[in-house]
N, C-alpha and C. Protein backbone atom coordinates (compact mmCIF):
# COMPACT_ATOMS: atom_id res chain seq x y z
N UNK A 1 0.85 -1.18 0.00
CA UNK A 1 0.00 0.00 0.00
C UNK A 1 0.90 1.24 0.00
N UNK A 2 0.42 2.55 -1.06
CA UNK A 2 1.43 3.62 -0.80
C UNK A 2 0.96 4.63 0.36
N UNK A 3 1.51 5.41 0.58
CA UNK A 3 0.88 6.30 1.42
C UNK A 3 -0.38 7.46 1.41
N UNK A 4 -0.62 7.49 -0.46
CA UNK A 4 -1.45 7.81 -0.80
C UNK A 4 -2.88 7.41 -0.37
N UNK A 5 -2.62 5.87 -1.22
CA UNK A 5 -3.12 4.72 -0.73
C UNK A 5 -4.19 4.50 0.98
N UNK A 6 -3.06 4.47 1.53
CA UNK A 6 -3.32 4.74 2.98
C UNK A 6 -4.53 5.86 3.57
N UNK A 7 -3.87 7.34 2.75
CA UNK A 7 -4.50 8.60 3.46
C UNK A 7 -6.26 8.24 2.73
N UNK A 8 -6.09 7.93 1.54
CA UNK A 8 -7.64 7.56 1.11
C UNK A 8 -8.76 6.64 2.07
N UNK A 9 -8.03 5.76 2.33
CA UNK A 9 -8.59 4.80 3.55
C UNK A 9 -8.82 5.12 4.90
N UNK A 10 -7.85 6.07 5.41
CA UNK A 10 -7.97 6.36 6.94
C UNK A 10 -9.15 7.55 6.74
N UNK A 11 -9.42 8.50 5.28
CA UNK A 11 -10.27 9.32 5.51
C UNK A 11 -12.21 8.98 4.61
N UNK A 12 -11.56 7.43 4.40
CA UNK A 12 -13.39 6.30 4.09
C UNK A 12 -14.00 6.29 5.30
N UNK A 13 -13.29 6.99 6.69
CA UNK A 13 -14.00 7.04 7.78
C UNK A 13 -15.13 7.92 8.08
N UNK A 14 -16.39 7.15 8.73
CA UNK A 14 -17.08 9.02 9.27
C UNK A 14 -16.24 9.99 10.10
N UNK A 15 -16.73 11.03 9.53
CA UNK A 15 -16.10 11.90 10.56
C UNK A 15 -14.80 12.12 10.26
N UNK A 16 -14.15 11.04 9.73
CA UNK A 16 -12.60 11.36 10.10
C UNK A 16 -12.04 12.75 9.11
N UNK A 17 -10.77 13.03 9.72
CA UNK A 17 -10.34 14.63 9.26
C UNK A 17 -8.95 13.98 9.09
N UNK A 18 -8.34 15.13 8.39
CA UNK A 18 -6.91 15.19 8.56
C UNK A 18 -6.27 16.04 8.97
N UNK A 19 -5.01 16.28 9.65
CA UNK A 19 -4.42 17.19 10.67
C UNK A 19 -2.43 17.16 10.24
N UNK A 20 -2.31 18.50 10.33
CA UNK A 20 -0.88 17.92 10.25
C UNK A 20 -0.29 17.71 11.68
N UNK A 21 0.64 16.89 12.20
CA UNK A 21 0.99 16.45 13.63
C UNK A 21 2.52 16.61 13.36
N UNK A 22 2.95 17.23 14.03
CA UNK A 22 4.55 17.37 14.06
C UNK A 22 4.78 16.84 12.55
N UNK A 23 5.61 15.97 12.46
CA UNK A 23 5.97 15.63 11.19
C UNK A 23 5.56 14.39 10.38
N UNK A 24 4.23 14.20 10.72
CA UNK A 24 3.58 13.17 10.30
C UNK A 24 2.22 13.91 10.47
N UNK A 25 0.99 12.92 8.79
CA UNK A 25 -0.06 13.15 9.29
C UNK A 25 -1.05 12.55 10.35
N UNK A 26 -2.12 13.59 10.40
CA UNK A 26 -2.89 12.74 11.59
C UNK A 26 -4.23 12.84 11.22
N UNK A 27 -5.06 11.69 11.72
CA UNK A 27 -6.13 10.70 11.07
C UNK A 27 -7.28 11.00 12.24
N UNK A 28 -8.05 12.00 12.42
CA UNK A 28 -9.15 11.92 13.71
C UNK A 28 -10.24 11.93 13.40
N UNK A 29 -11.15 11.23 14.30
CA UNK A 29 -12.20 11.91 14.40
C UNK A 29 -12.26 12.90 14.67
N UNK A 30 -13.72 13.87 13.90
CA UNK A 30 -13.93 14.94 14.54
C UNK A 30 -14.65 15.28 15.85
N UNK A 31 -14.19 16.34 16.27
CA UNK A 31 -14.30 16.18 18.13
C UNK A 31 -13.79 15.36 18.81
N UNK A 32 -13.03 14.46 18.42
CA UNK A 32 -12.27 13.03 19.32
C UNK A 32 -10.99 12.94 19.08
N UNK A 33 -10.43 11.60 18.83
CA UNK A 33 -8.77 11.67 18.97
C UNK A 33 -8.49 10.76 17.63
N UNK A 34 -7.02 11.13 17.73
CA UNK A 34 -6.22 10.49 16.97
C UNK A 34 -6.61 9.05 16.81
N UNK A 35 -6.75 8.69 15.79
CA UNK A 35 -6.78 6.94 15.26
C UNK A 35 -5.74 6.68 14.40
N UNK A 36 -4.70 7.65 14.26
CA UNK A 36 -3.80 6.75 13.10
C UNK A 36 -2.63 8.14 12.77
N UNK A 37 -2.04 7.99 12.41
CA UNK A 37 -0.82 9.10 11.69
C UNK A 37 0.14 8.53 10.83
N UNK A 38 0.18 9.37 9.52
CA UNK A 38 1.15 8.65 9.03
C UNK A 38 1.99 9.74 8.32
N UNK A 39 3.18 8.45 8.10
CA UNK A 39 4.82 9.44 7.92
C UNK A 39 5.03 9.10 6.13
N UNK A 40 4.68 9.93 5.40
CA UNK A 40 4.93 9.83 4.32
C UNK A 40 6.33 9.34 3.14
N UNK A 41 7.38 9.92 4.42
CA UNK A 41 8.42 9.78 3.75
C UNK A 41 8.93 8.12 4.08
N UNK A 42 8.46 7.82 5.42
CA UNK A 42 8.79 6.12 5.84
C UNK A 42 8.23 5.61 5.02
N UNK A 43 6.87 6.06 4.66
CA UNK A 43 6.24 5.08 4.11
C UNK A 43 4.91 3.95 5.79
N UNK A 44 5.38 4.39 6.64
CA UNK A 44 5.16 4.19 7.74
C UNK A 44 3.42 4.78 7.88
N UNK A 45 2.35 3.59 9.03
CA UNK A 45 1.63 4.55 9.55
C UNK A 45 1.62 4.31 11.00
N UNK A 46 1.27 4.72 12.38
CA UNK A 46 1.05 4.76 13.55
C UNK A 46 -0.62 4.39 13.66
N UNK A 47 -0.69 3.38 14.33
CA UNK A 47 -2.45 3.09 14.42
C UNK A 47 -2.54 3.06 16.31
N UNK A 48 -3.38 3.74 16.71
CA UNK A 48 -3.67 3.63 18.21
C UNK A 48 -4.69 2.55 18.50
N UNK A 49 -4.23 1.43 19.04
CA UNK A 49 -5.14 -0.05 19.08
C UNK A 49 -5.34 -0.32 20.36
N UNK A 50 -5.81 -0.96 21.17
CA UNK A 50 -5.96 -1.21 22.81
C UNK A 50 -4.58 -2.49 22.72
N UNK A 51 -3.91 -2.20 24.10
CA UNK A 51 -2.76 -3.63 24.01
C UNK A 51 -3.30 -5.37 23.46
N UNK A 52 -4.23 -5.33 23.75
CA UNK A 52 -4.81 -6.76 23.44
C UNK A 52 -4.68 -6.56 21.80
N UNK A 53 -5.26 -5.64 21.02
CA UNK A 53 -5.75 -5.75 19.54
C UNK A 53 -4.52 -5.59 18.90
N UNK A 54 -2.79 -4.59 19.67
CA UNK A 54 -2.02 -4.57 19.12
C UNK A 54 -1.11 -5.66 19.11
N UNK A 55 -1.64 -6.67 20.23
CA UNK A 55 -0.63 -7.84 20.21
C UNK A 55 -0.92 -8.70 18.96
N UNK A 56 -2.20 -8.84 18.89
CA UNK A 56 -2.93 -9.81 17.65
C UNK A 56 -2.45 -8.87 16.49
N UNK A 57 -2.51 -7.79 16.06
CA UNK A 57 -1.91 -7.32 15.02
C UNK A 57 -0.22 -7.47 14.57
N UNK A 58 0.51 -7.75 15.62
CA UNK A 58 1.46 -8.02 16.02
C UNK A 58 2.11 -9.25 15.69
N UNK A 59 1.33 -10.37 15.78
CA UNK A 59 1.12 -11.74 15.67
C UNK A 59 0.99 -11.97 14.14
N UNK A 60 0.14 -11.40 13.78
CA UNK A 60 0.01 -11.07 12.39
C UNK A 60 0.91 -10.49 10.93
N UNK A 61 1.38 -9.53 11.52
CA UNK A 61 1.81 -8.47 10.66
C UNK A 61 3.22 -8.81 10.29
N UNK A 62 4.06 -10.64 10.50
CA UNK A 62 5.02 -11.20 9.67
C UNK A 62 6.21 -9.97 10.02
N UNK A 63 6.15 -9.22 11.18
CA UNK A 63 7.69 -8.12 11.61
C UNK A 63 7.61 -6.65 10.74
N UNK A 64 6.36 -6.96 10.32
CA UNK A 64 5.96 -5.09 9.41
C UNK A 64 5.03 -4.72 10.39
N UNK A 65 4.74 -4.98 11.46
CA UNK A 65 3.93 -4.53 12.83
C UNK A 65 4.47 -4.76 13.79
N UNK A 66 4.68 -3.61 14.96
CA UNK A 66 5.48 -3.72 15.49
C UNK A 66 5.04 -2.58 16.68
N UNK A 67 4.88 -2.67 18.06
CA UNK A 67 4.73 -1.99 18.86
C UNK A 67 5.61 -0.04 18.48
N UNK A 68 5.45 0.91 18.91
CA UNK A 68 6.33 1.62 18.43
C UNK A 68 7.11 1.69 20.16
N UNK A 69 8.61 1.97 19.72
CA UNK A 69 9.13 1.63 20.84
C UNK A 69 9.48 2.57 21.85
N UNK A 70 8.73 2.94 22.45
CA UNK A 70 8.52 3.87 23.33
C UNK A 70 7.80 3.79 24.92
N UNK A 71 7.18 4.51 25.41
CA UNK A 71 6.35 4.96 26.04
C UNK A 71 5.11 4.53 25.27
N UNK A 72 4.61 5.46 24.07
CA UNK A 72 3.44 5.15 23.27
C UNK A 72 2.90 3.75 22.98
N UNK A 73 3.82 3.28 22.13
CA UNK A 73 4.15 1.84 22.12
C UNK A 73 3.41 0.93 23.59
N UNK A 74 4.02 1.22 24.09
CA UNK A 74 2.88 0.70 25.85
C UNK A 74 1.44 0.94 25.70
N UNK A 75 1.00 2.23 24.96
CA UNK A 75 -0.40 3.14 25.07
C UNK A 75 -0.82 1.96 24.25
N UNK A 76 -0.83 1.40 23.16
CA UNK A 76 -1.03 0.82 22.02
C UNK A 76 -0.55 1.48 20.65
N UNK A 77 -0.03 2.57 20.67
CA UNK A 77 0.47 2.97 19.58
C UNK A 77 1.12 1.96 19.02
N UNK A 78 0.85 1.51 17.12
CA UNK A 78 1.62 0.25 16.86
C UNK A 78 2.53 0.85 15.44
N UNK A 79 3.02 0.42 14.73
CA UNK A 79 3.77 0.75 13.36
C UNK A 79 3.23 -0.04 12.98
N UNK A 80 3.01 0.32 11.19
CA UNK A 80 2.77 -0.36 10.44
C UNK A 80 3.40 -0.26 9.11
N UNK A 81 4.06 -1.17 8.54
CA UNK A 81 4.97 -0.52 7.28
C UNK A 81 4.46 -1.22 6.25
N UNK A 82 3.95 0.11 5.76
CA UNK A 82 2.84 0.10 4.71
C UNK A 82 3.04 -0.91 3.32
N UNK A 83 4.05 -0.59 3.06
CA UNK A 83 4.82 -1.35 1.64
C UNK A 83 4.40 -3.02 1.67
N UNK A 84 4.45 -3.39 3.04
CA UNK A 84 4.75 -4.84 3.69
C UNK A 84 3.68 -5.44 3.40
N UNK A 85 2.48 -5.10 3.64
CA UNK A 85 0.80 -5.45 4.21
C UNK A 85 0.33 -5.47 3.20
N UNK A 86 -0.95 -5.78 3.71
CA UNK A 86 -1.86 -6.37 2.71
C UNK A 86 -2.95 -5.12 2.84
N UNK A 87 -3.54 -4.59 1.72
CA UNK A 87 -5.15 -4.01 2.64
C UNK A 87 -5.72 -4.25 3.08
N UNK A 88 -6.46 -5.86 2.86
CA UNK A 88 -7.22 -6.14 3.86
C UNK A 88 -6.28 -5.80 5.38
N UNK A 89 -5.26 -6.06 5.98
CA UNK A 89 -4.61 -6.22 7.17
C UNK A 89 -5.09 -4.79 7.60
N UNK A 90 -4.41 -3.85 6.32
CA UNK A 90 -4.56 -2.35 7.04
C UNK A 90 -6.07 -2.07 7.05
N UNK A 91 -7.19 -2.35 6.23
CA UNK A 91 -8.20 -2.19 6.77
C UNK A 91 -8.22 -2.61 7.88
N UNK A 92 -8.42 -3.69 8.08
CA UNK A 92 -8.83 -4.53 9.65
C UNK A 92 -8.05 -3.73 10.70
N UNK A 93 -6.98 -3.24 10.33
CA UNK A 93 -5.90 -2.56 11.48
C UNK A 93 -7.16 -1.10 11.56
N UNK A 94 -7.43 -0.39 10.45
CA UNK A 94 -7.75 1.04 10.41
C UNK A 94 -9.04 0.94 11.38
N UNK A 95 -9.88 -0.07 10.61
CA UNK A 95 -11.33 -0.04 11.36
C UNK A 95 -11.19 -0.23 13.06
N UNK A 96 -10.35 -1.20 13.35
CA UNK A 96 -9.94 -1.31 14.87
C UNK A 96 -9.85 -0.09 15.47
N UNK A 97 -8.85 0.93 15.00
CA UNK A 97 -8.12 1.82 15.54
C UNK A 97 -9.48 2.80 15.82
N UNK A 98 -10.13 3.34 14.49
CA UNK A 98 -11.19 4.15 14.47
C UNK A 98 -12.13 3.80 15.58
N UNK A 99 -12.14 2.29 15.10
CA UNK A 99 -13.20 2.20 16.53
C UNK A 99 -13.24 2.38 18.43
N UNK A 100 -11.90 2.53 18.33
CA UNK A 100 -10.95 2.33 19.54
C UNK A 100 -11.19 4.07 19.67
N UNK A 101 -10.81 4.77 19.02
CA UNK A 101 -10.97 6.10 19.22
C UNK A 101 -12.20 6.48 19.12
N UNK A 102 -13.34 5.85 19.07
CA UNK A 102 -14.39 6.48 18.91
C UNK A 102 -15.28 6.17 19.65
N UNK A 103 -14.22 5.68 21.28
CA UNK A 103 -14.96 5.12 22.16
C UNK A 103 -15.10 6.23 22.93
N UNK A 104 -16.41 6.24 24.34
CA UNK A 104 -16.09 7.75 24.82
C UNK A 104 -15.01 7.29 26.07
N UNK A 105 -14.37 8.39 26.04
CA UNK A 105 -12.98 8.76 27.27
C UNK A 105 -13.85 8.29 28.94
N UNK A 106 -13.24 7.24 29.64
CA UNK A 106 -13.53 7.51 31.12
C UNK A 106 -12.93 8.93 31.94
C-alpha cells in the first residue's frame, strides 16, 4: 500500500479529518482523537489499538507490525509498514483503531 493509498482509507471514515501532527499526518475523528498518523516519507503509519488488539496485530503483521518503541508503544500505539501489508490487514488494522478512538474517554 502507498501512502497515498493509505490517506484515502484512513479518511473512508465518518467523521474522520486530517491534521498535520509534528511531522507526520494525523487521522481523527472529529471532536475526538487520533486513530492513526502517518509518515509519508517512511512510508510508515502509527495506528492507536488497545494492548490486546495490538498484540494480535502483532502476531500477524510477519515483523511489518510492530509496537512503536517507546512509552506510546505501551499506550497501544503500533507501526505499520505500509509497503509490507496487505489491505485487507490495514483495513482490519484502520477499522480497529477508528473504533478504539471512537470510544467515549472515562
Amino acid at each position: 500500500m502507498t501512502s497515498a493509498q493509505f490517506r484515502k482509507l484512513a479518511l473512508s471514515f465518518e467523521n474522520a479529518e486530517e491534521h498535520a501532527h509534528f511531522d507526520r499526518i494525523a487521522f481523527k475523528i472529529k471532536g475526538k482523537r487520533i486513530f492513526a498518523t502517518l509518515d509519508e516519507k517512511g512510508i510508515t503509519a502509527n495506528l492507536k489499538l488497545s494492548p490486546l488488539d495490538q498484540s494480535a496485530f502483532v502476531t500477524y503483521g510477519g515483523g511489518a507490525v510492530y509496537a512503536v518503541p517507546n512509552k506510546w508503544g505501551l499506550q497501544g500505539w503500533t507501526t505499520f509498514e505500509l509497503k509490507k501489508l496487505t489491505r485487507d490487514l490495514l483495513h482490519d488494522a484502520l477499522t480497529t483503531a477508528y473504533a478504539e478512538a471512537n470510544t467515549k474517554r472515562k
